[in-house]
N, C-alpha and C. Protein backbone atom coordinates (compact mmCIF):
# COMPACT_ATOMS: atom_id res chain seq x y z
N UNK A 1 54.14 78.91 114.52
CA UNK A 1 54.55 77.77 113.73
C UNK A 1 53.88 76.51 114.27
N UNK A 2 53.26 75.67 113.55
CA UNK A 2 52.44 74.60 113.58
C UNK A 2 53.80 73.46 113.86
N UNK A 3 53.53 72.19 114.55
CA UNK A 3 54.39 71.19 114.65
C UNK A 3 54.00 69.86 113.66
N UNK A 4 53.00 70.27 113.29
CA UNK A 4 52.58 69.08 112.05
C UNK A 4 52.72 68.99 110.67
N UNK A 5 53.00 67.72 110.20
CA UNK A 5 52.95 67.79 108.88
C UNK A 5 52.38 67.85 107.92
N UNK A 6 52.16 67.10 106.70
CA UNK A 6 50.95 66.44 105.89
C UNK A 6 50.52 64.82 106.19
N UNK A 7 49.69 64.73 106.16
CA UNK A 7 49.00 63.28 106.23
C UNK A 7 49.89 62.60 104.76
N UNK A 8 50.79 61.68 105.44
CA UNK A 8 51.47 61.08 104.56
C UNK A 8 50.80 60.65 102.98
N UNK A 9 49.22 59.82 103.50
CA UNK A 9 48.47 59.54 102.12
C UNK A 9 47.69 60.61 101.52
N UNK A 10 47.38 61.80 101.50
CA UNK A 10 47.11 62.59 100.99
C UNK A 10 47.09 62.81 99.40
N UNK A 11 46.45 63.67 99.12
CA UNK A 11 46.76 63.65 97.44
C UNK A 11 48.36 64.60 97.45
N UNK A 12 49.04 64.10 96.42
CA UNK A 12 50.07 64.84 96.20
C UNK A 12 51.41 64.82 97.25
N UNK A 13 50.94 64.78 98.09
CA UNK A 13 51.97 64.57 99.33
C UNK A 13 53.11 63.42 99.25
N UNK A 14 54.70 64.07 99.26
CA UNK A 14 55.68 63.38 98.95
C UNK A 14 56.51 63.64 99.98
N UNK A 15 56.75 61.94 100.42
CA UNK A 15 57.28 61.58 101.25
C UNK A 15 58.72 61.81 100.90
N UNK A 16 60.20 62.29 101.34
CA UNK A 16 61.33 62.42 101.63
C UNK A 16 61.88 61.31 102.47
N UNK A 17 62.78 60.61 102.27
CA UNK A 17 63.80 59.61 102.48
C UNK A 17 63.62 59.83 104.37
N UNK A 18 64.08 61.16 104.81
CA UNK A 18 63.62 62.18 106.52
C UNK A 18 62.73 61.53 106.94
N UNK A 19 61.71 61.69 105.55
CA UNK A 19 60.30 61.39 106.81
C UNK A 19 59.59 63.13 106.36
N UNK A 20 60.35 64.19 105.84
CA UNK A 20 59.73 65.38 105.72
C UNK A 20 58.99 65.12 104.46
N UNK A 21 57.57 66.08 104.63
CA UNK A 21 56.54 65.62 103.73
C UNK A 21 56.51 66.96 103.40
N UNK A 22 56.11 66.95 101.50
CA UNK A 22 55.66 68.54 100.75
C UNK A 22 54.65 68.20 100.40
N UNK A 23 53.76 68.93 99.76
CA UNK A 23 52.96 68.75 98.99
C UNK A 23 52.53 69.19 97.75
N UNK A 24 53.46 68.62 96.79
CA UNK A 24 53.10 69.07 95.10
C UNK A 24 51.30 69.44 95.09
N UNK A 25 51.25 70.25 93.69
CA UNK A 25 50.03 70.64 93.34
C UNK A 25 50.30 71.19 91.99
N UNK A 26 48.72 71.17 91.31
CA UNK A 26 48.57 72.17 90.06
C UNK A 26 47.82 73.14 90.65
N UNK A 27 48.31 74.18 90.30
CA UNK A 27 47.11 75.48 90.62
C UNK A 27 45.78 75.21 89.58
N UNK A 28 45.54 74.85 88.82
CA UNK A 28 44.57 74.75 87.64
C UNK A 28 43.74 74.01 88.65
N UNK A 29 44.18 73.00 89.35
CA UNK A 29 43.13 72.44 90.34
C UNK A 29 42.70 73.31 91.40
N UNK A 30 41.50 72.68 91.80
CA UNK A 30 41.24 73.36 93.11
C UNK A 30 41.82 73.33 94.15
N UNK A 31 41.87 73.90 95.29
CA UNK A 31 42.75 73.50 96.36
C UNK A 31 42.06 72.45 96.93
N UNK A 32 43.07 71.21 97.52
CA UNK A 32 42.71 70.31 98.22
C UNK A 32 42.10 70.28 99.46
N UNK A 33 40.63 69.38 100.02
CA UNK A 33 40.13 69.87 100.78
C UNK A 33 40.84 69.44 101.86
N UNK A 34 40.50 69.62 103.59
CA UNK A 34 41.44 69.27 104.20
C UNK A 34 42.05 70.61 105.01
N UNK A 35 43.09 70.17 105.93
CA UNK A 35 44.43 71.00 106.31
C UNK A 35 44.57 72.17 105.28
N UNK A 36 44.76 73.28 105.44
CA UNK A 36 45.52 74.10 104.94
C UNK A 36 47.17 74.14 104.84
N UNK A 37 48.25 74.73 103.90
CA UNK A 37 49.49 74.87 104.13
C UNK A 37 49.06 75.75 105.28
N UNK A 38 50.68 75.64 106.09
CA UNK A 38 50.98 76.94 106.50
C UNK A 38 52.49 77.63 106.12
N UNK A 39 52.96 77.08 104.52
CA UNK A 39 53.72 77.95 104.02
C UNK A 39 53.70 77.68 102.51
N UNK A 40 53.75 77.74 101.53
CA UNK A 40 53.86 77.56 99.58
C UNK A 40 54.68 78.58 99.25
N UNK A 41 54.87 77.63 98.33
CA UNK A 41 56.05 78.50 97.21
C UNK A 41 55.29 78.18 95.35
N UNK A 42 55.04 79.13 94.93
CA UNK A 42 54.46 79.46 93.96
C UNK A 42 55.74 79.39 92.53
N UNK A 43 55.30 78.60 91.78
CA UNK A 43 56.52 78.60 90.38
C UNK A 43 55.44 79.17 89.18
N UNK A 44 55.36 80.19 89.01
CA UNK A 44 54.65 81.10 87.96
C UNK A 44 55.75 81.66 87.45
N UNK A 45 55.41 81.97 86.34
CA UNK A 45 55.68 82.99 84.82
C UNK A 45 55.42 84.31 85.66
N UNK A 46 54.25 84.77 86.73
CA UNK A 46 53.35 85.87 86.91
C UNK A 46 52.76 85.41 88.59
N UNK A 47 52.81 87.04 89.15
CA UNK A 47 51.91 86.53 90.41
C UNK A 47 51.16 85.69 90.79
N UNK A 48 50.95 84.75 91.45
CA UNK A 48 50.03 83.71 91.90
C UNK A 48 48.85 84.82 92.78
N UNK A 49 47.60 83.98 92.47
CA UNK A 49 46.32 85.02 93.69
C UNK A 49 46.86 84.79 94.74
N UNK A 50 46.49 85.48 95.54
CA UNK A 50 46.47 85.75 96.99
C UNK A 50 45.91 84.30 97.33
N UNK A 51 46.42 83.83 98.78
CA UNK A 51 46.23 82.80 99.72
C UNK A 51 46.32 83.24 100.68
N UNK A 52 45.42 82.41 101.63
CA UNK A 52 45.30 82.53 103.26
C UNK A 52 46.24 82.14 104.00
N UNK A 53 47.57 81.96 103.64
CA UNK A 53 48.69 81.26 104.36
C UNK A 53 49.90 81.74 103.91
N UNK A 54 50.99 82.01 104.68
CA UNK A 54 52.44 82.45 104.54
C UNK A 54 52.77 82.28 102.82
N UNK A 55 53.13 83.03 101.76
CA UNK A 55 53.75 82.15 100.62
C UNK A 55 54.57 83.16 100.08
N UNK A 56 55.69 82.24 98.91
CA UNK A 56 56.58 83.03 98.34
C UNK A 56 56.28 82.67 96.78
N UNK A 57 56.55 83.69 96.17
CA UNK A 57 56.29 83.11 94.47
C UNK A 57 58.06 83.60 93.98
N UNK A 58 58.11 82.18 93.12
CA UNK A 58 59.58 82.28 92.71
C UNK A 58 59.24 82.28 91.25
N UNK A 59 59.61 83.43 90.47
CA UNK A 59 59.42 83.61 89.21
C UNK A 59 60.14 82.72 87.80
N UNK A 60 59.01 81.95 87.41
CA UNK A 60 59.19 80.29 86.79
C UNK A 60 58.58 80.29 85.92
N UNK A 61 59.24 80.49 84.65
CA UNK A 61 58.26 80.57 83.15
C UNK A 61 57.53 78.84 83.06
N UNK A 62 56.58 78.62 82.72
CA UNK A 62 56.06 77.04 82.33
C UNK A 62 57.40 76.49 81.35
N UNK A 63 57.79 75.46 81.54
CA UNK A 63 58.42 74.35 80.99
C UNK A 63 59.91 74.96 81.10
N UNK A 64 60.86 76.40 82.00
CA UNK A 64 61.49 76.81 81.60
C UNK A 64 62.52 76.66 83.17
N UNK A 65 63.54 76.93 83.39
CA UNK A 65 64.20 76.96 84.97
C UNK A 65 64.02 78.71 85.44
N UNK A 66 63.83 78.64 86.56
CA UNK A 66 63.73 79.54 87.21
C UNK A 66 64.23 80.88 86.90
N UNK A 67 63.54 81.99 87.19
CA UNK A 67 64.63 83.04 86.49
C UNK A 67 65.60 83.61 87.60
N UNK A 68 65.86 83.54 88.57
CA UNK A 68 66.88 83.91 89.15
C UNK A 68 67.23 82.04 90.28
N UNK A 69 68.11 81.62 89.71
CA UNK A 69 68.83 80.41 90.65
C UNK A 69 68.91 80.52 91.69
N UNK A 70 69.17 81.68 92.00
CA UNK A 70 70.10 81.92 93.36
C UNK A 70 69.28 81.61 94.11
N UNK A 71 67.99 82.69 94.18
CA UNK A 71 66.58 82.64 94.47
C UNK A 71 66.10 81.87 95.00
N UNK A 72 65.51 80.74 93.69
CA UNK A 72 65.21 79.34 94.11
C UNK A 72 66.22 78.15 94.74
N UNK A 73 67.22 78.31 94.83
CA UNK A 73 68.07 77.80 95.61
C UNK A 73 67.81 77.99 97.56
N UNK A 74 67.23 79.38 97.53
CA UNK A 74 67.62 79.68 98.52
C UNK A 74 66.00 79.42 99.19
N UNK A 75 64.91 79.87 98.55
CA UNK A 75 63.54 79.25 98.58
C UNK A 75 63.38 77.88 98.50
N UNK A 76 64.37 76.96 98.23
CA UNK A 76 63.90 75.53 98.41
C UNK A 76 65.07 74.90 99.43
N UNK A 77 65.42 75.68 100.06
CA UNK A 77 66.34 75.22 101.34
C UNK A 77 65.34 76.10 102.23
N UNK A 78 64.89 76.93 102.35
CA UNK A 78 63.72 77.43 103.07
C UNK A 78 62.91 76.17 103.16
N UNK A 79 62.28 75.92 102.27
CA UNK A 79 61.17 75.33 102.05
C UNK A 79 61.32 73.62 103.19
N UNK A 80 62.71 72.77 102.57
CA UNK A 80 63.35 71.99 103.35
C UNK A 80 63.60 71.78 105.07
N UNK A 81 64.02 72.73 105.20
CA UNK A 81 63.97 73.33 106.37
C UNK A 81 62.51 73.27 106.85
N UNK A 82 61.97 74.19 106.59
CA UNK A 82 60.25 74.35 107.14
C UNK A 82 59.39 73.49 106.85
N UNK A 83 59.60 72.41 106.14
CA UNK A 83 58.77 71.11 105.84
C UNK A 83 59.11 69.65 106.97
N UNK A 84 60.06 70.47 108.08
CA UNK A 84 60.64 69.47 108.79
C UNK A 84 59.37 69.12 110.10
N UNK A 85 58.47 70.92 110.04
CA UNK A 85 57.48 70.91 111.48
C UNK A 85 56.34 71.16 110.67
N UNK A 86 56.27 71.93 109.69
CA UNK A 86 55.16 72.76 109.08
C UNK A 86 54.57 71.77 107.34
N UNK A 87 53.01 72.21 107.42
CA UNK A 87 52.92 71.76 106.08
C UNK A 87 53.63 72.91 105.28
N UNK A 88 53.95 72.34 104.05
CA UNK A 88 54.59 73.27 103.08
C UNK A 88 54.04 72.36 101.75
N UNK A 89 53.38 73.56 100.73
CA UNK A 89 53.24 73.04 99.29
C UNK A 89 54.09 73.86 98.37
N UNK A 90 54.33 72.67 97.33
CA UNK A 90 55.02 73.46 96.12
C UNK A 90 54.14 73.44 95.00
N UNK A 91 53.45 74.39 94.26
CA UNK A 91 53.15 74.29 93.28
C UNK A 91 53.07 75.14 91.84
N UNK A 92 52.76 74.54 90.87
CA UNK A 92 52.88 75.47 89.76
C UNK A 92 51.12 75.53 88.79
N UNK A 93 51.09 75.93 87.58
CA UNK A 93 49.86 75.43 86.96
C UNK A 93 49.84 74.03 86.68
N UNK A 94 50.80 73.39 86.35
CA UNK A 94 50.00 72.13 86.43
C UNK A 94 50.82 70.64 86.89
N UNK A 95 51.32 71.48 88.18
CA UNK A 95 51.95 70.88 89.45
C UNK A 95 52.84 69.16 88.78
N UNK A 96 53.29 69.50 87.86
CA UNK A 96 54.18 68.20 87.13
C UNK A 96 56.12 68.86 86.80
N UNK A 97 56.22 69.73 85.19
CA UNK A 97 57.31 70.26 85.46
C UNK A 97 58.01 70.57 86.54
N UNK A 98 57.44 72.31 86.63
CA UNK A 98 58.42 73.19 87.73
C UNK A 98 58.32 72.23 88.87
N UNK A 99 57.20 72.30 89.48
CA UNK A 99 56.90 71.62 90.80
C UNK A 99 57.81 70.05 91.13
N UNK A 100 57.59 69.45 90.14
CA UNK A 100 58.34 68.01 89.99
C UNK A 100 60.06 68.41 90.02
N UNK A 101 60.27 69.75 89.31
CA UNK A 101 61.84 69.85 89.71
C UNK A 101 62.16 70.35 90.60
N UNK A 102 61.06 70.85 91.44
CA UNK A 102 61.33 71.70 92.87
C UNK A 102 61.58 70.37 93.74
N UNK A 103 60.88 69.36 93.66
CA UNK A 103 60.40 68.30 94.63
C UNK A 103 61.89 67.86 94.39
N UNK A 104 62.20 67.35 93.03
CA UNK A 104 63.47 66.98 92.90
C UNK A 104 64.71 67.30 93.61
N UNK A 105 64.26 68.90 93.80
CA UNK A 105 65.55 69.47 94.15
C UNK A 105 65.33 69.38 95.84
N UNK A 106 64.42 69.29 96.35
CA UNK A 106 64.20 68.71 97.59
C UNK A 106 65.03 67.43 97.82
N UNK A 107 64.36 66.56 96.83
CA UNK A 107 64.89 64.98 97.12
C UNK A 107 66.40 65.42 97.77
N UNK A 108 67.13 65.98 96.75
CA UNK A 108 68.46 65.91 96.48
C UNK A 108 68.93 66.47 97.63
N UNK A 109 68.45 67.85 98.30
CA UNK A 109 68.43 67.79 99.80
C UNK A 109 68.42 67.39 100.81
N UNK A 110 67.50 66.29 100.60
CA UNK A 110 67.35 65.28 101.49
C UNK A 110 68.01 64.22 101.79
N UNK A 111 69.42 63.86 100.82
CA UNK A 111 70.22 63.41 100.57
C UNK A 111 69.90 62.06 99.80
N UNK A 112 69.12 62.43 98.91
CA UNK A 112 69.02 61.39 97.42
C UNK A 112 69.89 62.09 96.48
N UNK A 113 70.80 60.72 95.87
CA UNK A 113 72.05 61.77 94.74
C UNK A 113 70.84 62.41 94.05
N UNK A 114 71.59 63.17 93.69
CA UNK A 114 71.11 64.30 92.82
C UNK A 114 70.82 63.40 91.16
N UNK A 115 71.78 62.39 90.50
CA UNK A 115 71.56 61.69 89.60
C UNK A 115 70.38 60.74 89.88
N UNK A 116 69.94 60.44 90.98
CA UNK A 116 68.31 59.68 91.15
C UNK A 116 67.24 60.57 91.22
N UNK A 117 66.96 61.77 91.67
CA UNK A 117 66.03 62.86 92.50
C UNK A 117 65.28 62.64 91.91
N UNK A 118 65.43 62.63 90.07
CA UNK A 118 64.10 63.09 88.83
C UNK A 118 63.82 61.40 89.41
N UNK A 119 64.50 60.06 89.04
CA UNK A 119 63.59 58.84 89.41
C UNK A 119 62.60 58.91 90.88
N UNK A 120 63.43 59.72 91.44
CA UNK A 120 62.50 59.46 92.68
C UNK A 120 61.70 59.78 92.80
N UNK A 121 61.26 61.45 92.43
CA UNK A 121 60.03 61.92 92.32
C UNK A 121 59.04 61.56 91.15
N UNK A 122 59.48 60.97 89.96
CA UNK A 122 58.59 60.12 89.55
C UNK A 122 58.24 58.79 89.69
N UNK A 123 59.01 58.16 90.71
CA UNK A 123 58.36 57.09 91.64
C UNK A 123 57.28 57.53 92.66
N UNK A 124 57.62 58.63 93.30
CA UNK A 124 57.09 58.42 94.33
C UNK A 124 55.95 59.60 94.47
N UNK A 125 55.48 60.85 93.45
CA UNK A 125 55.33 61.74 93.35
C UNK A 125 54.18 61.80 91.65
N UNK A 126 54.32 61.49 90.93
CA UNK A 126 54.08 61.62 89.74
C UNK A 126 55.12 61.04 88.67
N UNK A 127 54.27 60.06 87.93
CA UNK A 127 55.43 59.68 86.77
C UNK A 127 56.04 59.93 85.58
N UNK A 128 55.37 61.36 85.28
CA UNK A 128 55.45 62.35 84.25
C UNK A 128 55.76 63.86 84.80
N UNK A 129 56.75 63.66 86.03
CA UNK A 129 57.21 65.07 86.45
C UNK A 129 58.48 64.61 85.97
N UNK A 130 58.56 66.16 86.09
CA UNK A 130 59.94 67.02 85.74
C UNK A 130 60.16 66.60 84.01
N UNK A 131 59.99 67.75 83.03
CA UNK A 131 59.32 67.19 81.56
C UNK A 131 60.10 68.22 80.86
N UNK A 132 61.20 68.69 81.47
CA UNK A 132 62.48 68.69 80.12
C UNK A 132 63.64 68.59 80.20
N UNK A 133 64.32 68.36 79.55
CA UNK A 133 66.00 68.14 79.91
C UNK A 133 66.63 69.09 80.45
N UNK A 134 66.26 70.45 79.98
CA UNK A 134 67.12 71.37 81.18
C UNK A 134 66.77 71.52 82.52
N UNK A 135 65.41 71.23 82.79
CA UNK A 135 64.78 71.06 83.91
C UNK A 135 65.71 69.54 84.52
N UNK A 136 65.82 68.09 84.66
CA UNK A 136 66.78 67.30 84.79
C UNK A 136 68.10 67.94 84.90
N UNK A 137 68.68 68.47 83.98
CA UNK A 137 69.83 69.02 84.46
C UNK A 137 70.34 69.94 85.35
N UNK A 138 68.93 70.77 85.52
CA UNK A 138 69.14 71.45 86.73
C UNK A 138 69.43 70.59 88.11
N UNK A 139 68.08 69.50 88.00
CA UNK A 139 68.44 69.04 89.26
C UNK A 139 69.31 68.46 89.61
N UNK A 140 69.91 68.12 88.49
CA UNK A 140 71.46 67.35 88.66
C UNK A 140 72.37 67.88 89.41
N UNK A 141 72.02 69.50 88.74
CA UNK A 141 73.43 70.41 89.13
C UNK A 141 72.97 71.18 90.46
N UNK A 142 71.93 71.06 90.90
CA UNK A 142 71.43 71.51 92.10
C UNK A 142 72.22 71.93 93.09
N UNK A 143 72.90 70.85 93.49
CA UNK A 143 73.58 70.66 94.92
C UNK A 143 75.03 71.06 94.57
N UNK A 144 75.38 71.19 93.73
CA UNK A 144 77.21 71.78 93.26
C UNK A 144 76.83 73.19 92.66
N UNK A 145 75.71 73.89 92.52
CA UNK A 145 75.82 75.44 92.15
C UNK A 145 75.79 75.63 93.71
């Protein structure tokens, strides 16, 4: 286990209230040059390719919530956790939705109410994440499932 994070200004890299840094992405992009993760969590419909670094894929239709909660509940308290020493990215195809409600659901971890998370990560993250209402309502309900 690595003791470093992400370079705060980085592309994509979102800062947490902590001080713990993730790093959103679109897979459609290339990978960013630079540092490697040394852990991701994948939000696909379908297997993500293979990577050179630790990862988990949490099965995530485009524009839709996760298909098992529990799951991603339990993969983004992982993720929280391990973003405290380690880089960690979250991403999806086109690193705005899923990814923006993962980040969200981070925020809310991090102890941003859960009714700010979606403002925060489109303050601080992208201003066109998290792009549907059940997606928002998830993150609402994040922290009380």
């Amino acid at each position: 286990m690595t003791t470093h994070t992400w370079d705060a200004t980085a592309d994509g890299v979102l800062r947490l209230p902590s001080g713990r840094r993730v790093r959103g992405r679109g897979l459609r992009r290339a990978t960013p040059g630079g540092v490697l993760p040394d852990f991701g969590v994948y939000l696909l419909g379908r297997p993500p390719a293979p990577v050179e670094w630790e990862a988990r894929w949490l099965r995530w239709p485009d524009f839709r919530l996760p298909a098992d909660r529990g799951a991603a509940r339990d993969v983004l308290r992982e993720v929280w956790r391990r973003s405290a020493q380690e880089r960690v990215e979250i991403a999806c195809a086109g690193g705005r939705g899923r990814t923006g409600t993962a980040l969200a659901c981070l925020a809310a971890l991090d102890g941003v109410p859960p009714g700010d998370a979606v403002a925060f990560v489109r303050e601080h993250y992208d201003a066109r994440a998290v792009e549907t209402p059940w997606q928002r309502r998830f993150v609402a309900r994040f922290m009380s499932a």
